[in-house]
C-alpha atoms as a PDB file:
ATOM      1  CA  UNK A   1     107.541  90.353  68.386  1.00  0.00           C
ATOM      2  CA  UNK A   2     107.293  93.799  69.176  1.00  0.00           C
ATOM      3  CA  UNK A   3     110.420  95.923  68.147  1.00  0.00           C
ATOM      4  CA  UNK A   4     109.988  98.808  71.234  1.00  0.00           C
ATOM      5  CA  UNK A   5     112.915 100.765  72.441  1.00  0.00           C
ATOM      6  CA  UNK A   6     113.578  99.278  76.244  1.00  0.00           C
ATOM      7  CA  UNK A   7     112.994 102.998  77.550  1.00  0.00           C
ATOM      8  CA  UNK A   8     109.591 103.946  75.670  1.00  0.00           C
ATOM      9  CA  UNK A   9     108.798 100.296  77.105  1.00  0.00           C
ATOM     10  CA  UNK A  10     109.517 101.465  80.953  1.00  0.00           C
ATOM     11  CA  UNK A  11     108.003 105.219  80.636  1.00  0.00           C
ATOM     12  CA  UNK A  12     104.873 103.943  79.109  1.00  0.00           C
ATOM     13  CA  UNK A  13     104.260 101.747  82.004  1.00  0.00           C
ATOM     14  CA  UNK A  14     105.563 104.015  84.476  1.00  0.00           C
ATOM     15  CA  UNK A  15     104.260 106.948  83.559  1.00  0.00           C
ATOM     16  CA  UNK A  16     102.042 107.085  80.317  1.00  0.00           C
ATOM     17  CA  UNK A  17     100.011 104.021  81.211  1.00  0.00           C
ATOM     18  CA  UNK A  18     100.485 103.535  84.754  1.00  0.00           C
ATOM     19  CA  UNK A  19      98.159 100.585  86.068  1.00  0.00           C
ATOM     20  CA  UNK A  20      96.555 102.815  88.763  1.00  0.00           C
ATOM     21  CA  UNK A  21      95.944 105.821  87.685  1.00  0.00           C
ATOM     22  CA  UNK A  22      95.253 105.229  84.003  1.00  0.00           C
ATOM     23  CA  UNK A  23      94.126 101.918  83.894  1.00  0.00           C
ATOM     24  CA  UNK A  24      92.387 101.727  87.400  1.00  0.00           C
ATOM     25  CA  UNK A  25      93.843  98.222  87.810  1.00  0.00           C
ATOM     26  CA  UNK A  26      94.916  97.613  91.493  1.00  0.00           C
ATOM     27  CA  UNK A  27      92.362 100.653  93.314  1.00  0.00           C
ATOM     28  CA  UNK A  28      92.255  98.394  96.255  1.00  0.00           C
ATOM     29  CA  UNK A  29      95.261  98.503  97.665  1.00  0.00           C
ATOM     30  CA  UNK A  30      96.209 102.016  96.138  1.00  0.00           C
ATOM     31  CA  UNK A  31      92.889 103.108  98.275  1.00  0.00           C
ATOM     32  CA  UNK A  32      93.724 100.892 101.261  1.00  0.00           C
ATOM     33  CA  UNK A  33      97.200 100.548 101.745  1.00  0.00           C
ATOM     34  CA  UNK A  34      97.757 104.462 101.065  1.00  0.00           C
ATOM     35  CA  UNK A  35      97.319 105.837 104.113  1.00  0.00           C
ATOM     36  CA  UNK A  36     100.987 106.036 105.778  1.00  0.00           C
ATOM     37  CA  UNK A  37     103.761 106.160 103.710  1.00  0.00           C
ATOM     38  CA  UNK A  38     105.846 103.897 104.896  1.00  0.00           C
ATOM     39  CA  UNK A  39     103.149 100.963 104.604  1.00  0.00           C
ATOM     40  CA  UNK A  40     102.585 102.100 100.909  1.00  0.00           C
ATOM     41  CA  UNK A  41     106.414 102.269  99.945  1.00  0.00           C
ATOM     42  CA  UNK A  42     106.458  98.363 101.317  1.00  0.00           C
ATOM     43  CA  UNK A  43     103.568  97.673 100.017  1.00  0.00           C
ATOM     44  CA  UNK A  44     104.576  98.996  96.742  1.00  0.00           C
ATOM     45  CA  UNK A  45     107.857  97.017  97.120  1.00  0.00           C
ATOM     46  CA  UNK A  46     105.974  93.503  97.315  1.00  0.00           C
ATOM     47  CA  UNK A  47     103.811  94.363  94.354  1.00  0.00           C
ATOM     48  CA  UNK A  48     106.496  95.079  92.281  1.00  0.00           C
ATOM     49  CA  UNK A  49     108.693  91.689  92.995  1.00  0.00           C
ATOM     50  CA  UNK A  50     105.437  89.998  92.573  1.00  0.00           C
ATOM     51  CA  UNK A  51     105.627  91.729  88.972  1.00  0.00           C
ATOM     52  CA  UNK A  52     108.649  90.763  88.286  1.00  0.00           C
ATOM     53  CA  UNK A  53     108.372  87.196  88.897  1.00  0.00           C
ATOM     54  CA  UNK A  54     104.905  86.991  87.540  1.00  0.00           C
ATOM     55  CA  UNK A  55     105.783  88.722  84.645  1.00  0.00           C
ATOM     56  CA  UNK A  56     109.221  86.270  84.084  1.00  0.00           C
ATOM     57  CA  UNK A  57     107.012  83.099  84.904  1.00  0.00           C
ATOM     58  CA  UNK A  58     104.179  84.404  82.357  1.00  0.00           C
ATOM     59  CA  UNK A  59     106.674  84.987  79.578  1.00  0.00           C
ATOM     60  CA  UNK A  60     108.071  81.179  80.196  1.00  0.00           C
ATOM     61  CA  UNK A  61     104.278  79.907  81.063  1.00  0.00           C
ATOM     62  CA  UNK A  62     103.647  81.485  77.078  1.00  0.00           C
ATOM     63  CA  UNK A  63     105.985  80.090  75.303  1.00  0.00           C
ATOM     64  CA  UNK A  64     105.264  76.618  76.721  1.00  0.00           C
ATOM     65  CA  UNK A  65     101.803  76.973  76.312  1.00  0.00           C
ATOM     66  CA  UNK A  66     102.257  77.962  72.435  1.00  0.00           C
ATOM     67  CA  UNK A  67     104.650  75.333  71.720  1.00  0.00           C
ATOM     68  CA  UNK A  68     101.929  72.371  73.164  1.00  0.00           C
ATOM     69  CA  UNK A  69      99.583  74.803  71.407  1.00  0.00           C
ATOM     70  CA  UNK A  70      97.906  75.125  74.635  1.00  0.00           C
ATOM     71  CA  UNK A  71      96.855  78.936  74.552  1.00  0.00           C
ATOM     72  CA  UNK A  72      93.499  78.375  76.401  1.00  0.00           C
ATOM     73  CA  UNK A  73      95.319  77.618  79.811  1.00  0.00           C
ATOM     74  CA  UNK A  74      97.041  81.027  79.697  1.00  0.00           C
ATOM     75  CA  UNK A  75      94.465  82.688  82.247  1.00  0.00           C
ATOM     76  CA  UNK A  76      94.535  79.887  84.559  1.00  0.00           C
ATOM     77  CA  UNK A  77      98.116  79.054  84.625  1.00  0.00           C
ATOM     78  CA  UNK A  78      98.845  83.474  85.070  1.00  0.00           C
ATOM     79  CA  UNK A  79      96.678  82.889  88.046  1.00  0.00           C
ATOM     80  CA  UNK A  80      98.383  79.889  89.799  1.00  0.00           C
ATOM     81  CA  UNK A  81     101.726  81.641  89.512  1.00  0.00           C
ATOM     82  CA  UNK A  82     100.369  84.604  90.715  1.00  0.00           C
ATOM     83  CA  UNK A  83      98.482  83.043  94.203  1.00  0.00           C
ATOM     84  CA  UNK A  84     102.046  80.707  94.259  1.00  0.00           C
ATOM     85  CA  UNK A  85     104.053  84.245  94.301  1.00  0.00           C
ATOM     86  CA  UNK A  86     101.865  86.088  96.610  1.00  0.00           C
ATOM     87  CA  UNK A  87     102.413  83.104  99.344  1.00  0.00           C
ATOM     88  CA  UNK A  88     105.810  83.130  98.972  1.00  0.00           C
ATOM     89  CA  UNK A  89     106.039  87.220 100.010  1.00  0.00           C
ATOM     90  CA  UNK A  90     103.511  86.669 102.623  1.00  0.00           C
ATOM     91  CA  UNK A  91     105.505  83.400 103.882  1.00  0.00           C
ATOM     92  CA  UNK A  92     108.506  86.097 103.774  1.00  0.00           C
ATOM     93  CA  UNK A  93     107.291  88.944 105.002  1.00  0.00           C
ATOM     94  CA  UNK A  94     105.623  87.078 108.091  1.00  0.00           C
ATOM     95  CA  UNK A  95     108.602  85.997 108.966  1.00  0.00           C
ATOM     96  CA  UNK A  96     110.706  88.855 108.532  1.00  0.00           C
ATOM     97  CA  UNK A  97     108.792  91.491 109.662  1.00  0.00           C
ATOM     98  CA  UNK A  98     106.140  90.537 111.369  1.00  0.00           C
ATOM     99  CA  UNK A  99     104.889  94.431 112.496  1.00  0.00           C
ATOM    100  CA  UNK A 100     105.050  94.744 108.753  1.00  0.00           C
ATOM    101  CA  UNK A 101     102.520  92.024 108.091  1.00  0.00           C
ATOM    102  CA  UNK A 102     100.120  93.608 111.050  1.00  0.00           C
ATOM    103  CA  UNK A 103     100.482  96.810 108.926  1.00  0.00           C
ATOM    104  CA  UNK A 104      99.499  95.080 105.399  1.00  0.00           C
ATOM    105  CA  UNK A 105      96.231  93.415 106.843  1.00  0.00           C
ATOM    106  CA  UNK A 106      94.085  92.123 104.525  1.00  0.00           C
ATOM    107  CA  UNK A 107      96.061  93.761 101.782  1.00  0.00           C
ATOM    108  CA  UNK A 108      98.907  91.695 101.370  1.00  0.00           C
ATOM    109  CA  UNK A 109      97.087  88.155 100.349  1.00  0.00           C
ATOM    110  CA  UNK A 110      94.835  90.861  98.108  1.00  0.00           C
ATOM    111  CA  UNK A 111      97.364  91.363  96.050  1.00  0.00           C
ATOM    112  CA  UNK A 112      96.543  87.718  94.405  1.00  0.00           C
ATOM    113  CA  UNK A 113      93.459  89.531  93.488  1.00  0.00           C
ATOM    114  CA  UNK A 114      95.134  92.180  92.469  1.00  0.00           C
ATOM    115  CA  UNK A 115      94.103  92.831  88.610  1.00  0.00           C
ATOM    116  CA  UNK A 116      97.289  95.102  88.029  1.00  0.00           C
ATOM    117  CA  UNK A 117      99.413  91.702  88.214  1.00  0.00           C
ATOM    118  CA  UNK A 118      97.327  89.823  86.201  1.00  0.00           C
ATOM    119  CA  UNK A 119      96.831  92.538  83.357  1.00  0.00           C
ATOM    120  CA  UNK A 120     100.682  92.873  83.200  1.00  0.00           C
ATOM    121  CA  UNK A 121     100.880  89.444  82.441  1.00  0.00           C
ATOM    122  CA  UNK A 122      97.854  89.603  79.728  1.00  0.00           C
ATOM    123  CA  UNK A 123      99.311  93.021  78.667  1.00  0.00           C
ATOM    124  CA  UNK A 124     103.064  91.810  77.859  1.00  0.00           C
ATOM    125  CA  UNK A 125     101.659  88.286  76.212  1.00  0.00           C
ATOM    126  CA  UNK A 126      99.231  90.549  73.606  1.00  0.00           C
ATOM    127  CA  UNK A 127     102.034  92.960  73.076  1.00  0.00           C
ATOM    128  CA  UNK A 128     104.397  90.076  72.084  1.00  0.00           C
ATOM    129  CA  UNK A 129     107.110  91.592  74.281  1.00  0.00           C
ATOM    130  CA  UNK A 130     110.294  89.137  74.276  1.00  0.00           C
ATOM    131  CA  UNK A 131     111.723  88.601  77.689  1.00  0.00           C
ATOM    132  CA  UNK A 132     114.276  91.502  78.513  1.00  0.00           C
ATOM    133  CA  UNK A 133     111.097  93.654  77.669  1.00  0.00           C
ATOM    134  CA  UNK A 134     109.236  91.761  79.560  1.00  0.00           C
ATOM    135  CA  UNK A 135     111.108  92.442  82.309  1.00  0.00           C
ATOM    136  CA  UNK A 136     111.759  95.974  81.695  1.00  0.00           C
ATOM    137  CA  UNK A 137     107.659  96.259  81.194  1.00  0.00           C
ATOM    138  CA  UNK A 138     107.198  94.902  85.022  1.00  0.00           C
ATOM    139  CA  UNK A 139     109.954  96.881  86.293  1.00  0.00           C
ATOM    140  CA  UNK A 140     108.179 100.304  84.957  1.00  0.00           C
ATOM    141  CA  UNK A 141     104.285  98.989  85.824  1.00  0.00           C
ATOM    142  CA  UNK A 142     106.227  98.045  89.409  1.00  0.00           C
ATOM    143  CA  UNK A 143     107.951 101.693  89.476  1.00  0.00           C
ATOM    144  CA  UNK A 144     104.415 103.459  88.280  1.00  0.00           C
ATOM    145  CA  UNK A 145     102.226 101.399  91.097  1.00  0.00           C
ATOM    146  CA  UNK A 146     104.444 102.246  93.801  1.00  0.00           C
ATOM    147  CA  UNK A 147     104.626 105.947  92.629  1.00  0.00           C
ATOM    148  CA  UNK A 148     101.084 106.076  92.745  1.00  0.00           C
ATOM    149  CA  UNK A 149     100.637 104.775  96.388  1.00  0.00           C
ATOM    150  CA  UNK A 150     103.956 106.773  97.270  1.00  0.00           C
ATOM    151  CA  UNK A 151     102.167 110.007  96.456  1.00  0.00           C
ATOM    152  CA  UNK A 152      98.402 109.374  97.402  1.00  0.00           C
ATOM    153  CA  UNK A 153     100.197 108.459 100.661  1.00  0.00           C
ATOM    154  CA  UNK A 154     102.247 111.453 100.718  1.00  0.00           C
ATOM    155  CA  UNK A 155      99.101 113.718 100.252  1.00  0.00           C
ATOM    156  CA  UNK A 156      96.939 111.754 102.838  1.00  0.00           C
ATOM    157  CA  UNK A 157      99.164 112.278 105.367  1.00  0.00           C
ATOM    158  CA  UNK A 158      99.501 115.523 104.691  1.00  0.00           C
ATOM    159  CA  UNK A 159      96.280 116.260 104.755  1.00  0.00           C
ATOM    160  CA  UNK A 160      95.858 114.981 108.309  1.00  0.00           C
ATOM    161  CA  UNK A 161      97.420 118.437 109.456  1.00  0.00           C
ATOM    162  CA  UNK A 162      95.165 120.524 107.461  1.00  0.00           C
ATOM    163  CA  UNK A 163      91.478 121.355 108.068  1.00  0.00           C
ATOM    164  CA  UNK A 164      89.001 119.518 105.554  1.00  0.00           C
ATOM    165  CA  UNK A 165      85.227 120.619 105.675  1.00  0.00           C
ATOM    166  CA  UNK A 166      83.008 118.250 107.146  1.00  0.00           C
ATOM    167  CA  UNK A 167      81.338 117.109 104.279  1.00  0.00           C
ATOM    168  CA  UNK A 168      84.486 115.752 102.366  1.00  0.00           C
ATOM    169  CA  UNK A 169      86.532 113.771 105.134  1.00  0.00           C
ATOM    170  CA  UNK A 170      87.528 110.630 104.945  1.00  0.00           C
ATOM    171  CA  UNK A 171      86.720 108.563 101.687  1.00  0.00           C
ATOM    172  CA  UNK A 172      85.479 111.454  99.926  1.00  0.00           C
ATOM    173  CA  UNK A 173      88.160 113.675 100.017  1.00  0.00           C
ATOM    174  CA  UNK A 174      90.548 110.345  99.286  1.00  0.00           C
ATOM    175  CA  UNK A 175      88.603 109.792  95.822  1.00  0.00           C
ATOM    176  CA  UNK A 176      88.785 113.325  94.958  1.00  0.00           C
ATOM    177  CA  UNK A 177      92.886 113.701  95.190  1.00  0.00           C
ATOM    178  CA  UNK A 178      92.452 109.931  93.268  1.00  0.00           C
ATOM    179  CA  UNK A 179      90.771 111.869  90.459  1.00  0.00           C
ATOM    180  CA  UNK A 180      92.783 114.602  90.373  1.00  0.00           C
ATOM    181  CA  UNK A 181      96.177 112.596  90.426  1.00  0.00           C
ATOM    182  CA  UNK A 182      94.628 110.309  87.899  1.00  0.00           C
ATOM    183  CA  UNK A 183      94.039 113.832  85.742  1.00  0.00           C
ATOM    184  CA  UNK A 184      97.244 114.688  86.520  1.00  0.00           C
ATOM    185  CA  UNK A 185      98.923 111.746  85.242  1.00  0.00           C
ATOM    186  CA  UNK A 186      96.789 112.302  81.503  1.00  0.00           C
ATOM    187  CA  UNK A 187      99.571 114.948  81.325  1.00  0.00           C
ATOM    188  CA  UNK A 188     102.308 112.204  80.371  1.00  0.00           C
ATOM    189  CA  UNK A 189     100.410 111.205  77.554  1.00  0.00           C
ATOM    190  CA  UNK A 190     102.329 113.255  75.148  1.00  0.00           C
ATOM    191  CA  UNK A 191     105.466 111.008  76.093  1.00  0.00           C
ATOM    192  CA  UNK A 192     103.843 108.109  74.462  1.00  0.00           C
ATOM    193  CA  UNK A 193     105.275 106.668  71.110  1.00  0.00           C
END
């Protein structure tokens, strides 16, 4: 069991170690989904429940599997509760608001692809995180991923008022404020414990 204060737990996911722009897990929708902010702040809102519940049903799916002494079904079974979770907000979301799931596109089922959710769940088992840091864990990787697409779509849409050379519009210009927010975020490194 790991003995980490609740609040080094959140800040290193948020901030320190944030899935996106330090671990490059989840560049597909953070590239995709980024354009408009108000797409990416939803879109960052789904991604974190999924987190949450995927990070609550991986600490129960753990224990289970250790007490049958079943570890070898750990990647599998983080996977089915991941696809099961992403239906469930796409169910919800379709229904709720469908202009929101024209928005989303391709992006929402993605995020059962999405290798941020699984490597929270592979993160907090290795890191032997009980369950109220569990939770605390998914709440800061949730925080940190929407941050990230909250300000690469803050600066895209920014930039559609502004004059960009030729040579760098579009994709290129959209990995080069990627890279520098991703260099920017190596500044919060110091916070680490």
């Amino acid at each position: 069991m790991s003995d980490e204060a609740l609040g080094t737990i959140f800040l290193n996911a948020c901030l320190v170690n944030n899935f996106v722009l330090a671990y490059f897990l989840g560049i597909c929708p953070f590239l995709g989904v980024s354009a408009k902010l108000e797409t990416a702040t939803r879109m960052g809102g789904a991604v974190c429940f999924v987190m949450l519940v995927s990070s609550v049903c991986a600490f129960g799916i753990n224990q289970l599997l250790i007490a049958i002494n079943a570890p070898y079904l750990q990647l599998i079974s983080y996977i089915v509760v991941i696809a099961s979770t992403v239906q469930l907000v796409e169910m919800f979301i379709k229904k709720m608001s469908p202009a929101l799931f024209r928005q989303l596109g391709i992006f929402l089922p993605l995020i059962t692809t999405n290798c941020a959710i699984l490597g929270l769940a592979l993160f907090q088992t290795n890191k032997g995180y009980d369950f109220l840091q569990c939770i605390v864990y998914a709440l800061g990787a949730g925080i940190g991923f929407t941050l990230a697409l909250i300000l690469m779509a803050g600066i895209r849409e920014k930039l559609e008022l502004a004059t960009v050379p030729h040579l760098v519009q579009g994709t290129a210009i959209t990995l080069i404020i990627a890279g520098i927010l991703s260099l920017s975020f190596m500044g919060f490194a110091g916070l680490g414990a």
